[in-house]
N, C-alpha and C. Protein backbone atom coordinates (compact mmCIF):
# COMPACT_ATOMS: atom_id res chain seq x y z
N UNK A 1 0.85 -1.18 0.00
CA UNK A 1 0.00 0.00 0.00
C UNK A 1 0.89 1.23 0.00
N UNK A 2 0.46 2.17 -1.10
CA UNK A 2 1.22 3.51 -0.53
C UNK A 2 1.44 3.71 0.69
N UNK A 3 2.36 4.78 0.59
CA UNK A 3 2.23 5.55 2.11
C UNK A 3 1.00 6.92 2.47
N UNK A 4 0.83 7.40 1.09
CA UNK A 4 -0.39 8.67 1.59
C UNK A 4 -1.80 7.91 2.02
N UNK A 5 -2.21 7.78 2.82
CA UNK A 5 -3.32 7.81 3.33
C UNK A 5 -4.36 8.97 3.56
N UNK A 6 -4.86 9.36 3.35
CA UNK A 6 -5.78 10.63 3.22
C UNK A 6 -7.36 10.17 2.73
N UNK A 7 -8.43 10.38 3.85
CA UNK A 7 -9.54 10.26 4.05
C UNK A 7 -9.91 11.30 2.68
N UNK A 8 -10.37 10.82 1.48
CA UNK A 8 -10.73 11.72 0.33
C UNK A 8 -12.89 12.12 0.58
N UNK A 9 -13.30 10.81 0.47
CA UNK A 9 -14.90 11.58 0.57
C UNK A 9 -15.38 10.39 1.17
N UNK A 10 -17.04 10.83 2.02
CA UNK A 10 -17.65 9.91 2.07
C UNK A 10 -18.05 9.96 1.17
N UNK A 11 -19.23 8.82 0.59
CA UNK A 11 -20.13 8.30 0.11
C UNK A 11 -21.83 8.08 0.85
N UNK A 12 -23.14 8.75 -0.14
CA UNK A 12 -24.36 8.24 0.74
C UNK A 12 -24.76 8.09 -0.46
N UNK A 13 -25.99 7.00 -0.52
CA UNK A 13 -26.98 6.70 -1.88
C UNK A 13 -28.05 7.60 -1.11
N UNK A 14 -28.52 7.90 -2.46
CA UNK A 14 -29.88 8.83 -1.85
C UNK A 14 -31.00 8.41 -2.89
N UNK A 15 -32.14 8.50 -2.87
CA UNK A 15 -33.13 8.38 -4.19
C UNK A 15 -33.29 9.26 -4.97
N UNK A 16 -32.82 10.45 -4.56
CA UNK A 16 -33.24 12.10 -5.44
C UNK A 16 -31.84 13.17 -5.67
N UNK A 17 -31.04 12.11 -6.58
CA UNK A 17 -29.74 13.57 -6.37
C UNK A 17 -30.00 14.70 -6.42
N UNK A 18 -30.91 15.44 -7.07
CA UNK A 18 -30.92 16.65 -7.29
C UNK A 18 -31.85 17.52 -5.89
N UNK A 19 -32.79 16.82 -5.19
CA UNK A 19 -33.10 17.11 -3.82
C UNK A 19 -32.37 17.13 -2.82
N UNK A 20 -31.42 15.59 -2.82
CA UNK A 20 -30.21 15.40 -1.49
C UNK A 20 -29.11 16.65 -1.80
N UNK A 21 -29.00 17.07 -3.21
CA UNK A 21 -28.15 18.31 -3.27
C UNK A 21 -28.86 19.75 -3.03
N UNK A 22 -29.88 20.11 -3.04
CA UNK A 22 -30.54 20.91 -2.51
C UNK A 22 -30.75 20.92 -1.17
N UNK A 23 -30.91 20.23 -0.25
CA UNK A 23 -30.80 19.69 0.46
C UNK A 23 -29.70 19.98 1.62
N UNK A 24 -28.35 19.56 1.21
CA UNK A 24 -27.63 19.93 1.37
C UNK A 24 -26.57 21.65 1.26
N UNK A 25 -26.94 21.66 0.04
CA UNK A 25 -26.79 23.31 -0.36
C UNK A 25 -27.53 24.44 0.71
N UNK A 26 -28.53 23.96 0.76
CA UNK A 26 -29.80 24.90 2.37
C UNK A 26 -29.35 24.66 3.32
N UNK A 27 -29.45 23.22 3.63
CA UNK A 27 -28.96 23.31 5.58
C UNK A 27 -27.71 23.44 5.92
N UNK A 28 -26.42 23.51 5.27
CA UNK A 28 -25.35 23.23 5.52
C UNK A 28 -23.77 23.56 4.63
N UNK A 29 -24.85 24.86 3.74
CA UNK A 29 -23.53 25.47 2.68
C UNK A 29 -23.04 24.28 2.14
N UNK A 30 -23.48 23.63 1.59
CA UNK A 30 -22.70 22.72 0.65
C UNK A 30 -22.74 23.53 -0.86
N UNK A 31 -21.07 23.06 -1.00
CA UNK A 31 -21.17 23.48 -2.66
C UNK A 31 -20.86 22.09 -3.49
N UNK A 32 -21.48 22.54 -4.86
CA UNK A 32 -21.03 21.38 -5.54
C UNK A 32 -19.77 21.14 -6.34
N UNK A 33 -19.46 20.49 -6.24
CA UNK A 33 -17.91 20.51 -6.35
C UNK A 33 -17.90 19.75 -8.40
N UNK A 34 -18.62 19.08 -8.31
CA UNK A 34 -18.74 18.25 -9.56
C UNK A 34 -19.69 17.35 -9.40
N UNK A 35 -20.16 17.10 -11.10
CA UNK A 35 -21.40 16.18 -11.40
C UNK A 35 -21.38 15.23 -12.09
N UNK A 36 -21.25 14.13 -12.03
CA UNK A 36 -21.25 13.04 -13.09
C UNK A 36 -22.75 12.37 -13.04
N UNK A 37 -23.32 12.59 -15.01
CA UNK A 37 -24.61 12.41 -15.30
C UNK A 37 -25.14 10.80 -15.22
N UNK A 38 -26.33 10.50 -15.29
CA UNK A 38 -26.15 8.77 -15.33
C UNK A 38 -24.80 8.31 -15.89
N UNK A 39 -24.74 6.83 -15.56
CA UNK A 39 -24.14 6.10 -15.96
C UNK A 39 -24.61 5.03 -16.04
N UNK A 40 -24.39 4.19 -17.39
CA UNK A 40 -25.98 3.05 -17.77
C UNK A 40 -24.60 1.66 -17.10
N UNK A 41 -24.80 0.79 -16.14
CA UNK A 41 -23.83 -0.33 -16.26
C UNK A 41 -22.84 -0.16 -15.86
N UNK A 42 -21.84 -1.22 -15.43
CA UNK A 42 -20.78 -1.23 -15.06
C UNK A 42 -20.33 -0.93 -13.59
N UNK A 43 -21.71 -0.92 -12.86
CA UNK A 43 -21.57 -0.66 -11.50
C UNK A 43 -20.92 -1.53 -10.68
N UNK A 44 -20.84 -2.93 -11.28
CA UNK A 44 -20.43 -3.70 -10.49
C UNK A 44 -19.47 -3.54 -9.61
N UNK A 45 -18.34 -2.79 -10.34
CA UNK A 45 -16.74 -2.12 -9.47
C UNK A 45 -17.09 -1.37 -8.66
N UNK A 46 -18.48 -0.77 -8.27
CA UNK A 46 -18.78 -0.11 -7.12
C UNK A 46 -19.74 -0.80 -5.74
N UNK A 47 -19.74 -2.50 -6.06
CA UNK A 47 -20.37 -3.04 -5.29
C UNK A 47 -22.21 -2.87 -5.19
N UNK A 48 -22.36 -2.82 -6.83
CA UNK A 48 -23.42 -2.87 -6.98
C UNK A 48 -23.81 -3.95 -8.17
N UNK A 49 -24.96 -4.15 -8.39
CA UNK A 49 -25.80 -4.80 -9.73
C UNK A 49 -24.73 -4.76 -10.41
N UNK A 50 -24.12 -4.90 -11.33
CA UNK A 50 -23.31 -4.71 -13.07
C UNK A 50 -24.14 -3.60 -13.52
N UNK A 51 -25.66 -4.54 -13.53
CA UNK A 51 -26.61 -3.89 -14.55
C UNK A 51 -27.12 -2.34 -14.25
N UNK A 52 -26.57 -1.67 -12.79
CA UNK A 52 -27.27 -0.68 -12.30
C UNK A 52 -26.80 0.78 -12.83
N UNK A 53 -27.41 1.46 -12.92
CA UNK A 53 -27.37 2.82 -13.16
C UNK A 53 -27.00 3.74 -12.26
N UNK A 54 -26.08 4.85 -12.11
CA UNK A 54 -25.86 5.97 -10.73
C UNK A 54 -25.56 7.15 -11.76
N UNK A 55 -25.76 8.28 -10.91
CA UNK A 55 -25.20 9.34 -11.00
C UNK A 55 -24.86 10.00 -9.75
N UNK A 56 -23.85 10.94 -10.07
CA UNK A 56 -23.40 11.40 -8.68
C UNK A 56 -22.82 12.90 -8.08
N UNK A 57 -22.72 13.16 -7.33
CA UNK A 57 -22.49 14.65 -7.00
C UNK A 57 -21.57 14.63 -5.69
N UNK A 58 -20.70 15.39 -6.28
CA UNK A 58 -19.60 15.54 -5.07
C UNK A 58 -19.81 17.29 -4.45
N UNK A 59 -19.93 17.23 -3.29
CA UNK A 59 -20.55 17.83 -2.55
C UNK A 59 -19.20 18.17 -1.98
N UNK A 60 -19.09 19.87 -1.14
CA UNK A 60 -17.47 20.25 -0.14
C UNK A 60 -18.45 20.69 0.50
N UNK A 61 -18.49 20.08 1.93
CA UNK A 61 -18.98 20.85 3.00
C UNK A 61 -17.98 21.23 4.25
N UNK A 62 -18.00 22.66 4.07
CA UNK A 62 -16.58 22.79 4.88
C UNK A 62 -15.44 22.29 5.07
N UNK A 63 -14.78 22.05 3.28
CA UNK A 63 -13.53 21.58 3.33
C UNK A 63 -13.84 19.69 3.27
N UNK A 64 -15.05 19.01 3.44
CA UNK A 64 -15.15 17.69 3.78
C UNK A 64 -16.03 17.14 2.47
N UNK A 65 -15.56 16.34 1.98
CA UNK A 65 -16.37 15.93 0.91
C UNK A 65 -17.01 14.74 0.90
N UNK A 66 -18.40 15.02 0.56
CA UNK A 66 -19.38 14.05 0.38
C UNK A 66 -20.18 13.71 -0.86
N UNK A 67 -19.88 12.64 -1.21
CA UNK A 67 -20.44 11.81 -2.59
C UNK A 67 -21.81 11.50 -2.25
N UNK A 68 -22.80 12.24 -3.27
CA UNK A 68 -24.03 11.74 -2.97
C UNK A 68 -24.47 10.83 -4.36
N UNK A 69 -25.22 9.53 -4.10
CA UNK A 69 -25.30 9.11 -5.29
C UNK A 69 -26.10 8.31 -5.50
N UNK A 70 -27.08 8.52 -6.49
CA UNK A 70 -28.40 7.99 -6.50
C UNK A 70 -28.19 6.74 -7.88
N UNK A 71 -28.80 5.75 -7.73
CA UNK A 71 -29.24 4.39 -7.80
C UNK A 71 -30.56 4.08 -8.92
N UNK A 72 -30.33 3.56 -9.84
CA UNK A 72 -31.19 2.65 -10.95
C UNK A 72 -31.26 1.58 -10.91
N UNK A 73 -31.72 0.76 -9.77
CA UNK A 73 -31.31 -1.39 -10.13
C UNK A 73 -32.89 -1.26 -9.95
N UNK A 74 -32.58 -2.89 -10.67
CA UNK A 74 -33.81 -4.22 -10.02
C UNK A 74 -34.30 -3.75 -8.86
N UNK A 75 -33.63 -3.90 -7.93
CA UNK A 75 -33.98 -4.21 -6.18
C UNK A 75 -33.32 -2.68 -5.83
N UNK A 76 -33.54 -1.55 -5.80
CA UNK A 76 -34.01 -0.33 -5.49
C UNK A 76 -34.71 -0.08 -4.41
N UNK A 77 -35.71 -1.25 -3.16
CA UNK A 77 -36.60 -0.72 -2.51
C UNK A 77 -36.03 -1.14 -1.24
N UNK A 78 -35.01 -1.48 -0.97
CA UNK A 78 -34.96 -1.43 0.13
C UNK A 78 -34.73 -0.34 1.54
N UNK A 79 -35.08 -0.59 2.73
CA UNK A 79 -34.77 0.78 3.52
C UNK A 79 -33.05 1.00 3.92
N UNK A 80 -33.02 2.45 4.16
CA UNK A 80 -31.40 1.99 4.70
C UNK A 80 -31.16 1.33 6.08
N UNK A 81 -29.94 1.11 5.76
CA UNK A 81 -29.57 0.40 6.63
C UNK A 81 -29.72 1.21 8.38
N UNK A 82 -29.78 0.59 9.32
CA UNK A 82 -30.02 1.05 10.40
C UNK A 82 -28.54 1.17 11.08
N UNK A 83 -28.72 2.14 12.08
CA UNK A 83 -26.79 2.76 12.74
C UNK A 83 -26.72 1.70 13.46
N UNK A 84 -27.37 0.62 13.80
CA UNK A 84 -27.02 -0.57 14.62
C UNK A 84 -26.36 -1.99 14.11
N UNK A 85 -26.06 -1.81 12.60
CA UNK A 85 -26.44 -2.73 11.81
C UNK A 85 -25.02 -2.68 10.67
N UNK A 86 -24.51 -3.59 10.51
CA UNK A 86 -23.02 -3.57 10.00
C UNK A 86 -23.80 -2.80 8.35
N UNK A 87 -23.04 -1.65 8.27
CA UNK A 87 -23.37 -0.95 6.74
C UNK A 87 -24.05 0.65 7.42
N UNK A 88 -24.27 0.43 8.60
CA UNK A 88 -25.27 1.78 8.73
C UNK A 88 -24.12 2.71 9.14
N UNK A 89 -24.51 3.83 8.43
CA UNK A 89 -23.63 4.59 8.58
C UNK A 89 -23.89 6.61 9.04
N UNK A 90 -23.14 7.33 9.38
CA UNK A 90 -23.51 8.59 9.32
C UNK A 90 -22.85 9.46 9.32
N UNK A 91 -23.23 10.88 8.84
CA UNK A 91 -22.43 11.99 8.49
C UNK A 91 -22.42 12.81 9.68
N UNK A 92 -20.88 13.32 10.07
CA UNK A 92 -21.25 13.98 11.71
C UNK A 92 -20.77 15.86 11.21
N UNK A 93 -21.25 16.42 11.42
CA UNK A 93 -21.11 17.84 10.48
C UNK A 93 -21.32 18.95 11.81
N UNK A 94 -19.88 19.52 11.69
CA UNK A 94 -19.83 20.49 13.08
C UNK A 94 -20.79 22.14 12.88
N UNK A 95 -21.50 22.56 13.71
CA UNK A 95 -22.69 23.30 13.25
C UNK A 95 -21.79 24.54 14.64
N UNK A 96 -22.00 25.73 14.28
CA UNK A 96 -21.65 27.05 15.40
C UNK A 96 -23.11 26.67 16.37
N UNK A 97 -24.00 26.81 16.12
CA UNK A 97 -25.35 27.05 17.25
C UNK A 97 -25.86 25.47 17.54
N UNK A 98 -25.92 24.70 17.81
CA UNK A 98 -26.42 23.00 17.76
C UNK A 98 -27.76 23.53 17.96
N UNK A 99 -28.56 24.14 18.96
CA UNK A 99 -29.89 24.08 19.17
C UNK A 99 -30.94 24.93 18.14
N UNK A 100 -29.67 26.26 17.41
CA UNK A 100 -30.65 26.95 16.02
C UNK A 100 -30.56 25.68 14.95
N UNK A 101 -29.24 25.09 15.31
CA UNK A 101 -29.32 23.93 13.91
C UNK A 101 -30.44 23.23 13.71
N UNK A 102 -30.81 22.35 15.30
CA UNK A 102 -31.52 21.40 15.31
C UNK A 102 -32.77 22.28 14.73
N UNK A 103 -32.98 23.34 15.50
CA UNK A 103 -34.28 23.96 15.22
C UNK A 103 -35.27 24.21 13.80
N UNK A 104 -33.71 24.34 13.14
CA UNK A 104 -33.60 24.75 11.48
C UNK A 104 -34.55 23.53 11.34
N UNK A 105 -33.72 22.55 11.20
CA UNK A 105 -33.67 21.33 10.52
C UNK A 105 -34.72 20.71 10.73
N UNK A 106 -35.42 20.98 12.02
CA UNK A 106 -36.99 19.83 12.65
C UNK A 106 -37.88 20.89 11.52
N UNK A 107 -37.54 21.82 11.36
CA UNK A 107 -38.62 22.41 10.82
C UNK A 107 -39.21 22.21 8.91
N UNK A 108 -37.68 21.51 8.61
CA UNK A 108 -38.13 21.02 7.10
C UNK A 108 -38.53 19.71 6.77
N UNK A 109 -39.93 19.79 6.02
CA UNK A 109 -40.26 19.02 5.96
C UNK A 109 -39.50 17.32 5.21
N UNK A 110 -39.70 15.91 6.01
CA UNK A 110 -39.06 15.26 5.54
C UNK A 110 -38.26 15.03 7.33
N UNK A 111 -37.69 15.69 7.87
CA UNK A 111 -35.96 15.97 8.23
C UNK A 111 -37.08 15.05 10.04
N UNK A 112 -36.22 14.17 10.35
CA UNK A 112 -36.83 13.68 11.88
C UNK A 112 -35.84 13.64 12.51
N UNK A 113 -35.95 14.56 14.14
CA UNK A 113 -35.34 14.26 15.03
C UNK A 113 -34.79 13.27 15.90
N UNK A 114 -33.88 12.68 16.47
CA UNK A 114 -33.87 11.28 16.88
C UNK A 114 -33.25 11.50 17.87
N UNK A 115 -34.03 11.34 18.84
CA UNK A 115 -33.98 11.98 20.34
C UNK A 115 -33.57 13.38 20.81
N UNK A 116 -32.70 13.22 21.82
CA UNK A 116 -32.69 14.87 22.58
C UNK A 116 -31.27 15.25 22.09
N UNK A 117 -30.87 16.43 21.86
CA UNK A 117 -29.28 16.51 22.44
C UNK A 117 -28.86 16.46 23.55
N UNK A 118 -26.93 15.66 23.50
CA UNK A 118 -26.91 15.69 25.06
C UNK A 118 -25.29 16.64 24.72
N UNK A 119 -25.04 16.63 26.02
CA UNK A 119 -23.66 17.69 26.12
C UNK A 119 -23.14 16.71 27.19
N UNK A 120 -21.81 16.50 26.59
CA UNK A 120 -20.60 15.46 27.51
C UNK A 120 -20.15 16.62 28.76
N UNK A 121 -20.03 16.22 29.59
CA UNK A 121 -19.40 16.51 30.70
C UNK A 121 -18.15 15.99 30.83
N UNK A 122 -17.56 14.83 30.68
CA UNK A 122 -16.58 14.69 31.01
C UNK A 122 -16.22 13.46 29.49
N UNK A 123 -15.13 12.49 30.37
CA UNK A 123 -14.66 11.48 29.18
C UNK A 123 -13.53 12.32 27.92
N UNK A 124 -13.80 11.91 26.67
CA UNK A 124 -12.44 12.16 25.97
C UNK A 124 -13.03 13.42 25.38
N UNK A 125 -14.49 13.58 25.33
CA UNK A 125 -14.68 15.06 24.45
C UNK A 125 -15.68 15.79 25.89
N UNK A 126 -14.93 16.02 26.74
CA UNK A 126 -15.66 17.22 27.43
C UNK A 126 -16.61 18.63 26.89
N UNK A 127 -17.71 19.21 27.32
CA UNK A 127 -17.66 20.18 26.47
C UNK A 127 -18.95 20.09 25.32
N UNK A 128 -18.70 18.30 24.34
CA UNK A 128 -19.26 18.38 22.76
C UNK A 128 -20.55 18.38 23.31
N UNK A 129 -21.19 18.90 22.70
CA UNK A 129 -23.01 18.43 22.41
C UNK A 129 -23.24 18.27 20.73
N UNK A 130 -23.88 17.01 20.99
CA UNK A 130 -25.05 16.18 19.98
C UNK A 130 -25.99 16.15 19.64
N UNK A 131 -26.75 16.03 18.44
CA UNK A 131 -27.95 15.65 18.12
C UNK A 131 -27.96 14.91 17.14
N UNK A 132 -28.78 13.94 16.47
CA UNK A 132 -29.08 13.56 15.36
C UNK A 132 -30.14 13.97 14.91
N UNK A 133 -30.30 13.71 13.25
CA UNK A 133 -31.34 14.17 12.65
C UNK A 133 -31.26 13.22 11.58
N UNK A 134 -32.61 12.63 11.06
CA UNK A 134 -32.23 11.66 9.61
C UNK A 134 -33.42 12.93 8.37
N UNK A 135 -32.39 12.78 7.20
CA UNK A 135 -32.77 12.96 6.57
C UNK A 135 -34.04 12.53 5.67
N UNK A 136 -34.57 13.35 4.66
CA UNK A 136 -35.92 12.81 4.43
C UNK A 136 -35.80 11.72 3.50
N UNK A 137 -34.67 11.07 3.03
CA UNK A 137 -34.54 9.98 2.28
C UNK A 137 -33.86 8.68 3.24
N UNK A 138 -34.08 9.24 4.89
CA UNK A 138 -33.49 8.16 5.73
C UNK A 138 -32.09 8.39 6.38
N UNK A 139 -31.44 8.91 5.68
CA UNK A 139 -30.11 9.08 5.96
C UNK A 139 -29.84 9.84 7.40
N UNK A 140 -28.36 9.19 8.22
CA UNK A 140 -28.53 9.94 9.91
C UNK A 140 -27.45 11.01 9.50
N UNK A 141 -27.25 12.60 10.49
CA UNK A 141 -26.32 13.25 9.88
C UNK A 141 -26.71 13.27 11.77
N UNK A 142 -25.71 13.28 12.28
CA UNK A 142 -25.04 14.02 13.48
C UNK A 142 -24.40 15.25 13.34
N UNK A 143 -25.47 16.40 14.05
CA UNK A 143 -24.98 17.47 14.44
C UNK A 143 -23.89 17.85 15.50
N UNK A 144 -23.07 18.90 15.97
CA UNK A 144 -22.18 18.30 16.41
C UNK A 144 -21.50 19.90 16.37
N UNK A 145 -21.45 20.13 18.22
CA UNK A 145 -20.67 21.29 18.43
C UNK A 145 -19.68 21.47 19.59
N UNK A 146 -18.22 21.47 19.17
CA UNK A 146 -17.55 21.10 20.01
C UNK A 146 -17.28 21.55 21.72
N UNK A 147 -17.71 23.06 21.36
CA UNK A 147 -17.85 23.04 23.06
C UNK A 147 -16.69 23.93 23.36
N UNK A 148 -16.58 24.38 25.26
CA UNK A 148 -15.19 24.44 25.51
C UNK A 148 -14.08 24.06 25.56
N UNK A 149 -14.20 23.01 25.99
CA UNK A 149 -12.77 22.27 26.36
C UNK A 149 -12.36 20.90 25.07
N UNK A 150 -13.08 20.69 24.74
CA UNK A 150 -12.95 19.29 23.23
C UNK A 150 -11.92 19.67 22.34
């Protein structure tokens, strides 16, 4: 293996690129960085169908890049995967206000809260407070403000 290691982007499937990028662009200054239009086949090298279709959008949110990328197969209906569940996964995105964030965000339609925020007191991130929120295509994004001392 080389030696550079460097975390380049996540990856999320979404059903609506052009919403999950709107989406994103509103709650969270995302810009788009680049667009690649369908692509008919050949998915297989991405751990999909052969036969499946994607297009995709690379997203910079504060310097962090996220691949959003929507899906054409057969078997299309499934839900995502759950954060308990080997594959479930989430985006943790540092916000200045956590409680205007959350506030923002309960208020568009689609967007569900998932439980309370809490604020660490002690342990390795003193200080952080949390929230989650899943997006309206399912997806979890952890809000996330570091605090004093973190």
């Amino acid at each position: 293996m080389a030696d550079r290691r460097v975390l380049d982007h996540v990856g999320m499937s979404v059903p609506d690129l052009d919403a999950a990028v709107a989406f994103f662009t509103a709650h969270f200054a995302a810009r788009e960085v680049f667009r690649l239009p369908r692509v008919d086949g050949g998915a297989g090298r991405l751990g999909a169908p052969d036969d499946a279709a994607f297009a995709l959008a690379m997203l910079d949110i504060g310097g962090a890049r996220v691949e959003l990328i929507q899906w054409w197969s057969q078997d299309a209906s499934g839900a995502p995967p759950r954060a308990d569940l080997p594959g479930g996964t989430h985006l943790g995105i540092e916000v200045d206000d956590l409680p205007a964030a959350l506030a923002a965000l309960a208020a568009v339609p689609g967007v569900g809260v998932v439980g309370r925020p809490v604020t660490f007191e002690e342990g390795p991130t003193p200080g952080m407070s949390n929230a989650f929120v899943t997006t309206p295509w399912g997806g979890l994004i952890e809000l996330l403000a570091w605090g004093r001392d973190s």
